[in-house]
N, C-alpha and C. Protein backbone atom coordinates (compact mmCIF):
# COMPACT_ATOMS: atom_id res chain seq x y z
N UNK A 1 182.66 152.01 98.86
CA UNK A 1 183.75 151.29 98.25
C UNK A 1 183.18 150.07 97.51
N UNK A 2 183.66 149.98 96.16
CA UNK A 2 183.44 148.74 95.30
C UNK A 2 184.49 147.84 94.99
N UNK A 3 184.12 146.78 94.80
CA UNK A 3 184.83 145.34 93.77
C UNK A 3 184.61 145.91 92.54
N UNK A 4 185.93 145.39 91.97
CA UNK A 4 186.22 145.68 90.60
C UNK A 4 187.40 144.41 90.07
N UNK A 5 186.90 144.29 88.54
CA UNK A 5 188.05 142.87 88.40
C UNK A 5 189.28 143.97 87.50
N UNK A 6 190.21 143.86 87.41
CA UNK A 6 191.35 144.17 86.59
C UNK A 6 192.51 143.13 86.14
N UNK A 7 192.84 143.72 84.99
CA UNK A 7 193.88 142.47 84.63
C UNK A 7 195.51 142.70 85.79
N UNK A 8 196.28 141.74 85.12
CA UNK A 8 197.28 141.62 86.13
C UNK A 8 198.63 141.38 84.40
N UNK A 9 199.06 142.76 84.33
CA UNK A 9 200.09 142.37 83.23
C UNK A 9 201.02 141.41 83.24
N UNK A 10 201.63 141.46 84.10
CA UNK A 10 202.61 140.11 84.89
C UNK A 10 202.29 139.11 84.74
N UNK A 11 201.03 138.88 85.70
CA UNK A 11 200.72 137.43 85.06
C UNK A 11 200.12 136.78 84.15
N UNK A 12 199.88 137.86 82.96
CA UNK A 12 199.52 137.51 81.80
C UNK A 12 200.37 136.83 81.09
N UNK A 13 201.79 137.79 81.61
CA UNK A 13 202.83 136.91 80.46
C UNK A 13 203.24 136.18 80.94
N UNK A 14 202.98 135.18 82.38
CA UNK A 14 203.54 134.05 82.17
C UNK A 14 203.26 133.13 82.41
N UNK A 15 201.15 133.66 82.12
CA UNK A 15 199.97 132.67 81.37
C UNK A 15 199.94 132.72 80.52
N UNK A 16 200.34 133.73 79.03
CA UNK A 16 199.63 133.82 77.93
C UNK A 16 199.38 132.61 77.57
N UNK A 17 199.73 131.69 77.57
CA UNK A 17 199.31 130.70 76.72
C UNK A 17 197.95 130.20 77.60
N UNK A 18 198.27 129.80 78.78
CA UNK A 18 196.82 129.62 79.40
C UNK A 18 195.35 130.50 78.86
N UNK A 19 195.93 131.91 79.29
CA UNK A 19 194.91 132.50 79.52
C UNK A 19 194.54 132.91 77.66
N UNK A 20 194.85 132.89 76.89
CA UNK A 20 194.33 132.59 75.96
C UNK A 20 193.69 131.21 75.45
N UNK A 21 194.39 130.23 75.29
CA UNK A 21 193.26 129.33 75.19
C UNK A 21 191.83 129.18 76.11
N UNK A 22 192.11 129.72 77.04
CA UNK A 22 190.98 130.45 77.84
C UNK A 22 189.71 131.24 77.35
N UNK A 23 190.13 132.02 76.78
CA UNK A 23 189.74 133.39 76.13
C UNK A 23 188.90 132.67 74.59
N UNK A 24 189.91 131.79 74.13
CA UNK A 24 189.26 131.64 72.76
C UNK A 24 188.72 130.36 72.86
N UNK A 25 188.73 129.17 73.96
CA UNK A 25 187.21 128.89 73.59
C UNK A 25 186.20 129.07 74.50
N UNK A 26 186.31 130.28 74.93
CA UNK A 26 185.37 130.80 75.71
C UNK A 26 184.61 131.67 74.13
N UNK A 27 185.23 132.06 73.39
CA UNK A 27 184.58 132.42 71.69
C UNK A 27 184.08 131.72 71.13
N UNK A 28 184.58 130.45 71.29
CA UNK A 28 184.14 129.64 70.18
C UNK A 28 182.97 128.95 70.89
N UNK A 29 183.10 128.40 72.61
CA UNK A 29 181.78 128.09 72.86
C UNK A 29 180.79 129.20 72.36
N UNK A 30 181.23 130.30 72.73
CA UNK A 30 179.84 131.40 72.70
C UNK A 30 179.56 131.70 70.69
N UNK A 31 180.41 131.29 70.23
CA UNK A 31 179.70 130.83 68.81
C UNK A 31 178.93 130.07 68.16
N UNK A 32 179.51 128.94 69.01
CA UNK A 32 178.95 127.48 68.58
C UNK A 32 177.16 127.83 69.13
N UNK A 33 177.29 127.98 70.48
CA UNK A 33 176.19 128.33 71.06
C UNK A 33 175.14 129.64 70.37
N UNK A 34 175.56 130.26 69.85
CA UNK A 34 174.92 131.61 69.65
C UNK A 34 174.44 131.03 67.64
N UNK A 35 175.54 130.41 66.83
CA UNK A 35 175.14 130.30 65.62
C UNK A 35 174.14 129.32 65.71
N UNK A 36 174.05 127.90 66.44
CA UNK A 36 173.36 127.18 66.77
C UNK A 36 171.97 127.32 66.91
N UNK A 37 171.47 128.42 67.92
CA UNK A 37 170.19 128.93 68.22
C UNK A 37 169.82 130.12 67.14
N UNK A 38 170.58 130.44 66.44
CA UNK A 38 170.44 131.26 65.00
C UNK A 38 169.92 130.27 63.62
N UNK A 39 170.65 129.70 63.64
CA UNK A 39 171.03 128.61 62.63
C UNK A 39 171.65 129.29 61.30
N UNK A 40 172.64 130.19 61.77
CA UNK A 40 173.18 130.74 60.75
C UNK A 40 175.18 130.30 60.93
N UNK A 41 175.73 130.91 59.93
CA UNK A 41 176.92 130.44 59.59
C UNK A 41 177.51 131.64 60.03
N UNK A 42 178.99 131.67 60.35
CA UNK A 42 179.71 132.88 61.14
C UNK A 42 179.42 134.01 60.44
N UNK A 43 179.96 134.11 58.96
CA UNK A 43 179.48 135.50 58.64
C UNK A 43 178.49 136.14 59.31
N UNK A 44 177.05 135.46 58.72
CA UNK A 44 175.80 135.88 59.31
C UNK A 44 175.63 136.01 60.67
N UNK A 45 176.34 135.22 61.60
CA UNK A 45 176.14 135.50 63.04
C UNK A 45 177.40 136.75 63.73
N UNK A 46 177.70 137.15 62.85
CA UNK A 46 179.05 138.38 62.77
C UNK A 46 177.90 139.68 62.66
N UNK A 47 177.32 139.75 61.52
CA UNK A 47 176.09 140.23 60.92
C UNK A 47 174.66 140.92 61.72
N UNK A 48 174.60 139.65 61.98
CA UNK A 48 173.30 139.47 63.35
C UNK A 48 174.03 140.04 64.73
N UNK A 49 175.13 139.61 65.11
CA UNK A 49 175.30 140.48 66.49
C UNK A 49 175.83 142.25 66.56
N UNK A 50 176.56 142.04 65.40
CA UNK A 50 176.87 143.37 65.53
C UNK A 50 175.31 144.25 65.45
N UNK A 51 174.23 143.88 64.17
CA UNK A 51 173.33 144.74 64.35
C UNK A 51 172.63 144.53 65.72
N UNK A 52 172.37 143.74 66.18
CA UNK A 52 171.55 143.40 68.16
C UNK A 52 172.62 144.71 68.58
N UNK A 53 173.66 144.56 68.74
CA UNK A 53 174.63 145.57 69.62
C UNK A 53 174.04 147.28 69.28
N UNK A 54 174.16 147.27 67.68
CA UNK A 54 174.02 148.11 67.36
C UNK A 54 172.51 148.87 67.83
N UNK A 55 171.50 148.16 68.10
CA UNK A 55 169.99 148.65 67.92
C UNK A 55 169.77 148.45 69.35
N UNK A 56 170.62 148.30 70.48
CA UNK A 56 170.40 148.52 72.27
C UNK A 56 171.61 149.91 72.25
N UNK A 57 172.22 150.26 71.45
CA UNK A 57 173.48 151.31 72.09
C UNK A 57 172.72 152.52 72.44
N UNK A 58 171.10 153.02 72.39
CA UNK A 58 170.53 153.55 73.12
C UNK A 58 170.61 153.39 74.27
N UNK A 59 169.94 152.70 74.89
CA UNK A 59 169.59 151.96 76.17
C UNK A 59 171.03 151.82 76.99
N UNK A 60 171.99 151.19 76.44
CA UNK A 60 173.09 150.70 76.85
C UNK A 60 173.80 151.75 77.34
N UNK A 61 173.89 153.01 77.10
CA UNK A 61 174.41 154.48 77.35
C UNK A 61 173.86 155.14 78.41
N UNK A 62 172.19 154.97 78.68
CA UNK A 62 171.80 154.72 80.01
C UNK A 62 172.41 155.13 81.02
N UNK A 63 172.18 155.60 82.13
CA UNK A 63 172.78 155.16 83.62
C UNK A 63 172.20 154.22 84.37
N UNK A 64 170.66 154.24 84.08
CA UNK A 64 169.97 153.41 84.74
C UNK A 64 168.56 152.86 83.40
N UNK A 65 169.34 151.86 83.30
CA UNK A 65 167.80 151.40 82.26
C UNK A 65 166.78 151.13 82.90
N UNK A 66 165.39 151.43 82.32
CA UNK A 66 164.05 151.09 82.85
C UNK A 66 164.51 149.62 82.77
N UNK A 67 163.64 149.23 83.90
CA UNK A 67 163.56 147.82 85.07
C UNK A 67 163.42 146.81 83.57
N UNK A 68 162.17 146.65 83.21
CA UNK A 68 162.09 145.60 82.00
C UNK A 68 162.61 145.36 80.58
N UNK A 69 163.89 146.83 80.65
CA UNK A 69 164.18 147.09 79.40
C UNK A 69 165.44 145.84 79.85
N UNK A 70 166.07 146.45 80.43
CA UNK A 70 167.22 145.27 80.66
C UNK A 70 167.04 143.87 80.86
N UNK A 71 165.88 143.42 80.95
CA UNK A 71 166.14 141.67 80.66
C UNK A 71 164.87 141.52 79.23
N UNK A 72 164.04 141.08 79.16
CA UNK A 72 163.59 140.68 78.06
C UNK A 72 162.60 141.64 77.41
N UNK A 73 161.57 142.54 77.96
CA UNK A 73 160.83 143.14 77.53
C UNK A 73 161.27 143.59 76.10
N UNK A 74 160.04 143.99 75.35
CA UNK A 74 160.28 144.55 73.80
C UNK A 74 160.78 145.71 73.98
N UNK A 75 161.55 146.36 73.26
CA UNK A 75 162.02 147.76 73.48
C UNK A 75 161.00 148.38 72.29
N UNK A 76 160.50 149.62 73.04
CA UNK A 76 159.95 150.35 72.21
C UNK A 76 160.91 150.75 70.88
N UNK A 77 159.92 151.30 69.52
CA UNK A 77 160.89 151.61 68.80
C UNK A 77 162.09 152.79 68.52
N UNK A 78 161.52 153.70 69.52
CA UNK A 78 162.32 154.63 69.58
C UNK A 78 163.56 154.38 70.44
N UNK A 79 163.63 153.79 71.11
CA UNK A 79 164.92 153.02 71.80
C UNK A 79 165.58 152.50 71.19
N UNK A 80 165.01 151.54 69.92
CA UNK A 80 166.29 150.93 69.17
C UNK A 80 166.87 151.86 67.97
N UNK A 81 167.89 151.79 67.64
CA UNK A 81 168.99 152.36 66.70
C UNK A 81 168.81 151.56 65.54
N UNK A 82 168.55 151.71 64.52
CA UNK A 82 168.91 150.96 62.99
C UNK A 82 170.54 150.96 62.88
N UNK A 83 171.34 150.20 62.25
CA UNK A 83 172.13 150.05 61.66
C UNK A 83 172.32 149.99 59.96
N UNK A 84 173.18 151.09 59.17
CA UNK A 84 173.30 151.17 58.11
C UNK A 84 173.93 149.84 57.50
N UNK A 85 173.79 149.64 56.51
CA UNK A 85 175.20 148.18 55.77
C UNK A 85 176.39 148.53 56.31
N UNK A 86 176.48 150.02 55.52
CA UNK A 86 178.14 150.60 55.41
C UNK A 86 178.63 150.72 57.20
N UNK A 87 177.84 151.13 57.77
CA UNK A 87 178.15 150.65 59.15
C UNK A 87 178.25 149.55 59.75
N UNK A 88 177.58 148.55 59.38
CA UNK A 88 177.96 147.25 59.36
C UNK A 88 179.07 146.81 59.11
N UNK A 89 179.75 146.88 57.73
CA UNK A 89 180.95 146.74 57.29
C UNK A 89 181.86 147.27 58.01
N UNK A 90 182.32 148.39 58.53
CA UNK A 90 182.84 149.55 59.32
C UNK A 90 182.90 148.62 60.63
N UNK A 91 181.99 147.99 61.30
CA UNK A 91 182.33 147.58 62.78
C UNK A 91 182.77 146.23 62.40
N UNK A 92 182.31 145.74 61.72
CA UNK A 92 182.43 143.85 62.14
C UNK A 92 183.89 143.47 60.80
N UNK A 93 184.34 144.74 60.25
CA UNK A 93 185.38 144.00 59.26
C UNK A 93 185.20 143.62 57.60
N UNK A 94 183.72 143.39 57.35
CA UNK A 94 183.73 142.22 56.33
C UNK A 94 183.39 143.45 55.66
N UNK A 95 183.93 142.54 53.92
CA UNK A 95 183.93 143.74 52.76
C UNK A 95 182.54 143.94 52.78
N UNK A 96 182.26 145.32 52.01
CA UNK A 96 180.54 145.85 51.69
C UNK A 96 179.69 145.02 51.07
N UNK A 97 180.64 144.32 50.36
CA UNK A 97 179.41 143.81 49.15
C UNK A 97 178.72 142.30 49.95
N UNK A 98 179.80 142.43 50.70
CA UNK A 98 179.31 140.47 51.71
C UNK A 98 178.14 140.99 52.39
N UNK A 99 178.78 142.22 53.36
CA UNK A 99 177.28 142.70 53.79
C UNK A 99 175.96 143.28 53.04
N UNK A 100 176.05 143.69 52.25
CA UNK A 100 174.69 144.09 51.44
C UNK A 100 173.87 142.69 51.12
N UNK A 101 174.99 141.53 50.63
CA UNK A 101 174.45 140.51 50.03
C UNK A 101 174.06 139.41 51.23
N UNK A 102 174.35 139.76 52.09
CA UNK A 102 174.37 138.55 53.33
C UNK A 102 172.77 139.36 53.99
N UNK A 103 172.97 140.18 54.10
CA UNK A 103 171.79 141.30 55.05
C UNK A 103 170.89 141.03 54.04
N UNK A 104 170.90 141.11 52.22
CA UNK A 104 169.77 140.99 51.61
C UNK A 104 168.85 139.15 52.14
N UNK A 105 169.74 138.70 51.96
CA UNK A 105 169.10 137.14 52.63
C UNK A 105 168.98 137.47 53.73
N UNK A 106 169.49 137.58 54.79
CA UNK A 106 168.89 137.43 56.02
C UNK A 106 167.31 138.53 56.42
N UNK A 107 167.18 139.58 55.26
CA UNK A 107 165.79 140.08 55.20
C UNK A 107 164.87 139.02 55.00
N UNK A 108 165.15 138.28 53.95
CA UNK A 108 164.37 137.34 53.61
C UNK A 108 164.75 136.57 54.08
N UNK A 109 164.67 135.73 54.79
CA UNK A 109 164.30 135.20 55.83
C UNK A 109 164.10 134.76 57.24
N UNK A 110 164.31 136.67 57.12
CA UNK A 110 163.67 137.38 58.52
C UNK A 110 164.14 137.17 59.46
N UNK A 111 165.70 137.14 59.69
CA UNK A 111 166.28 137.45 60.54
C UNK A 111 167.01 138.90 61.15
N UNK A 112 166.30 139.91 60.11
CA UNK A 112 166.64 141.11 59.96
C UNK A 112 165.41 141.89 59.19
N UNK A 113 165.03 142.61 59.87
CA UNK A 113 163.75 143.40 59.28
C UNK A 113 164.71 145.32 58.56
N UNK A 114 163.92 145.21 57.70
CA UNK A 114 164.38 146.69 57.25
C UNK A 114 163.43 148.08 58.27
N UNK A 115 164.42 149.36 58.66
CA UNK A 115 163.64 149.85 59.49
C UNK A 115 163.31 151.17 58.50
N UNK A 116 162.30 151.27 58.93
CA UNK A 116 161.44 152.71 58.31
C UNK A 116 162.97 153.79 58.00
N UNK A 117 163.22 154.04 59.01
CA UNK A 117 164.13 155.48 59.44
C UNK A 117 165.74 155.38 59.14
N UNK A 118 165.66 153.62 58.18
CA UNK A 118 167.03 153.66 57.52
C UNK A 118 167.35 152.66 58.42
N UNK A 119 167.90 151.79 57.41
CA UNK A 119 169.01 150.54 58.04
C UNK A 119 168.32 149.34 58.54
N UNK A 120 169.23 148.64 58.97
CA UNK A 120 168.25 147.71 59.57
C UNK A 120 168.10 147.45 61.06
N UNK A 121 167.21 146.33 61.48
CA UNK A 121 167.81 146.08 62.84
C UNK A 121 166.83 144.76 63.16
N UNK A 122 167.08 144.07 64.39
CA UNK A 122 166.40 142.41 64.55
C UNK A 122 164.95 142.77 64.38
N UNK A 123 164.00 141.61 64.19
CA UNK A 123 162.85 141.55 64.43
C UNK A 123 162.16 142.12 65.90
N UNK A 124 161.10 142.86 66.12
CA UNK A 124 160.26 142.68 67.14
C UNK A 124 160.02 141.32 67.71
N UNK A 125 160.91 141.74 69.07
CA UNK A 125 160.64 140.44 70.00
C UNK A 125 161.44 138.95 69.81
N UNK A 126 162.29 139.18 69.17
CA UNK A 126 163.08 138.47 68.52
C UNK A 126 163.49 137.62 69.73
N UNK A 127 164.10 137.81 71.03
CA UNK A 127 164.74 137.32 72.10
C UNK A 127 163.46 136.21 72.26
N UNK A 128 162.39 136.52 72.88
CA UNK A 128 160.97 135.34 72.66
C UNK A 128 160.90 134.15 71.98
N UNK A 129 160.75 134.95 71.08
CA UNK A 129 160.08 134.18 69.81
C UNK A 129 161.24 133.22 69.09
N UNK A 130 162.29 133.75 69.00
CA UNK A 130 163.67 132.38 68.49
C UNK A 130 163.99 132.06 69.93
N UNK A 131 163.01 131.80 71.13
CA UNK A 131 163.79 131.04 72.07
C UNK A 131 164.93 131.35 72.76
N UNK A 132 165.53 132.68 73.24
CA UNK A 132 166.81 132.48 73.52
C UNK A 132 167.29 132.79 74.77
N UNK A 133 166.02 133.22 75.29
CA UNK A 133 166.33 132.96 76.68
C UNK A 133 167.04 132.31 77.40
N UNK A 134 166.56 131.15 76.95
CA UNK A 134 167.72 129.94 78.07
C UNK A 134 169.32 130.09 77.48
N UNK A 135 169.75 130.78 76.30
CA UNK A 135 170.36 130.65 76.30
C UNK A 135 171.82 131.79 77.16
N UNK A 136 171.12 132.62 78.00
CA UNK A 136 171.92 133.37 78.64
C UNK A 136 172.89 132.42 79.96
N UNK A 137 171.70 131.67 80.38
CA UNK A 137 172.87 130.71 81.30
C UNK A 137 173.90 129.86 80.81
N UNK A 138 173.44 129.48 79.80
CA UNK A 138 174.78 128.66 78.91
C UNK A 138 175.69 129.18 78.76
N UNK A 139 175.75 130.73 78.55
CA UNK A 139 176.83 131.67 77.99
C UNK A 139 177.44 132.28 78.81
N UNK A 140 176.19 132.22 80.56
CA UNK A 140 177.17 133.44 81.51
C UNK A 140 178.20 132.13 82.19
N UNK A 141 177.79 130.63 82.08
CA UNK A 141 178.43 129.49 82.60
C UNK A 141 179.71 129.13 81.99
N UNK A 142 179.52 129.37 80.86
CA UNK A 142 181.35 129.25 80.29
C UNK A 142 181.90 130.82 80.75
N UNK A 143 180.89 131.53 80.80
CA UNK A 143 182.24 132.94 80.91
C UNK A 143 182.54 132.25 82.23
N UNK A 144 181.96 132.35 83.45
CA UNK A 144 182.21 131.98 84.86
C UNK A 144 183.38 130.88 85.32
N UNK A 145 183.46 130.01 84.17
CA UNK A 145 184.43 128.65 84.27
C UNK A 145 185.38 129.37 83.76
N UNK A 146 185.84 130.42 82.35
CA UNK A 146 186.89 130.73 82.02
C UNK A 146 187.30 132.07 82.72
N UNK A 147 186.32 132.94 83.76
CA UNK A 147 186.41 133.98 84.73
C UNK A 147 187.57 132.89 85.89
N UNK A 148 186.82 131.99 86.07
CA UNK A 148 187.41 131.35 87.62
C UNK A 148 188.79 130.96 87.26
N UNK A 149 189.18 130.21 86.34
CA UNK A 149 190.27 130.13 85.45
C UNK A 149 191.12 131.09 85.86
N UNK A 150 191.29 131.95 85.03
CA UNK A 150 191.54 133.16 84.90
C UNK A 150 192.05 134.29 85.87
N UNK A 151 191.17 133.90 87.44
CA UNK A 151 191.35 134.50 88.25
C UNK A 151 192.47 133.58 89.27
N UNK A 152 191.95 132.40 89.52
CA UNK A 152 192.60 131.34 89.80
C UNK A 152 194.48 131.30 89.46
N UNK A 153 194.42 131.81 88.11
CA UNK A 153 196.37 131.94 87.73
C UNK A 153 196.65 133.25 87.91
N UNK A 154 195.48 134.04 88.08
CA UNK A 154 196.07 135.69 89.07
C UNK A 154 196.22 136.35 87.69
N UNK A 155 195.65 136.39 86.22
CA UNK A 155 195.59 137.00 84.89
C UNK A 155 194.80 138.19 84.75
N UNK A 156 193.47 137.72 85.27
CA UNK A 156 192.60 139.02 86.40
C UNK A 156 192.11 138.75 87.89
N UNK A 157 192.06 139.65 88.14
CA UNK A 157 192.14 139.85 90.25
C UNK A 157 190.89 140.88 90.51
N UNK A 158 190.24 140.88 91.89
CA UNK A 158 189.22 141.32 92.06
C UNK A 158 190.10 142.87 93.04
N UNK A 159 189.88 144.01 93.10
CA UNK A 159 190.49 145.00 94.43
C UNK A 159 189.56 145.76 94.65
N UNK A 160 189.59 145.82 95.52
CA UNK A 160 189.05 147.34 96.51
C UNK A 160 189.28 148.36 95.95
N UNK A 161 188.36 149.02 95.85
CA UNK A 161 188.61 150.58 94.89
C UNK A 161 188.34 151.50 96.59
């Protein structure tokens, strides 16, 4: 038998207002925080995460990822996925031409490498080398304050499966 969190419809609606301002600057910290250690502007950090998402959805499909794949180790290249533009555009919203033209700068200056086998995807070792390690506690610490929140007005609840 496991813990599991689930929402609570009920008392959503008569937090919504709580539990959304909850929710969104629990976004906006994790923007501020995430464009910050980028040093890019939302588009581009729209850009940049969708392709990271995009180039682990190997791994991520998994049942059990190898031990070092899941925290920092380099992923070999056959593990990561390229992402097309037009797929780009397709997940994150923004018209084609923003992405072709936003992805052409961020090649140059290498926040996005072009991959052999089509598309693009982050640099080798990228998590390292821009530092971002530390930034996972910053990010799991606001989820945890807007989790406790959250659980605290009964919006989501932990049960026994």
């Amino acid at each position: 038998m496991s813990d599991r969190v689930v929402s609570n419809p009920a008392k959503m609606a008569e937090n919504w207002r709580v539990a959304m301002s909850a929710l969104t600057n629990l976004f906006l910290t994790t923007h501020h925080t995430l464009a910050g250690a980028a040093s890019v502007g939302p588009t581009e950090l729209l850009i940049y995460l969708t392709v990271s998402v995009a180039n682990v959805q190997k791994l991520m499909r998994e049942r059990c990822i190898p031990a070092g794949f899941a925290a920092t180790e380099i992923l070999p290249r056959e593990w990561v996925v390229p992402i097309s533009r037009n797929a780009i555009a397709t997940a994150s919203g923004l018209p084609r031409e923003t992405v072709r033209r936003q992805v052409a700068q961020m090649i140059e200056s290498g926040l996005l490498i072009e991959d052999p086998r089509g598309g693009v995807t982050v640099p080798i070792g990228v998590i390292k080398n821009r530092g971002l390690e530390p930034l996972l506690e910053t990010l799991l610490t606001d989820f945890a304050r807007s989790a406790e929140l959250l659980l605290r007005i009964g919006v989501i609840e932990i049960r026994k499966d």
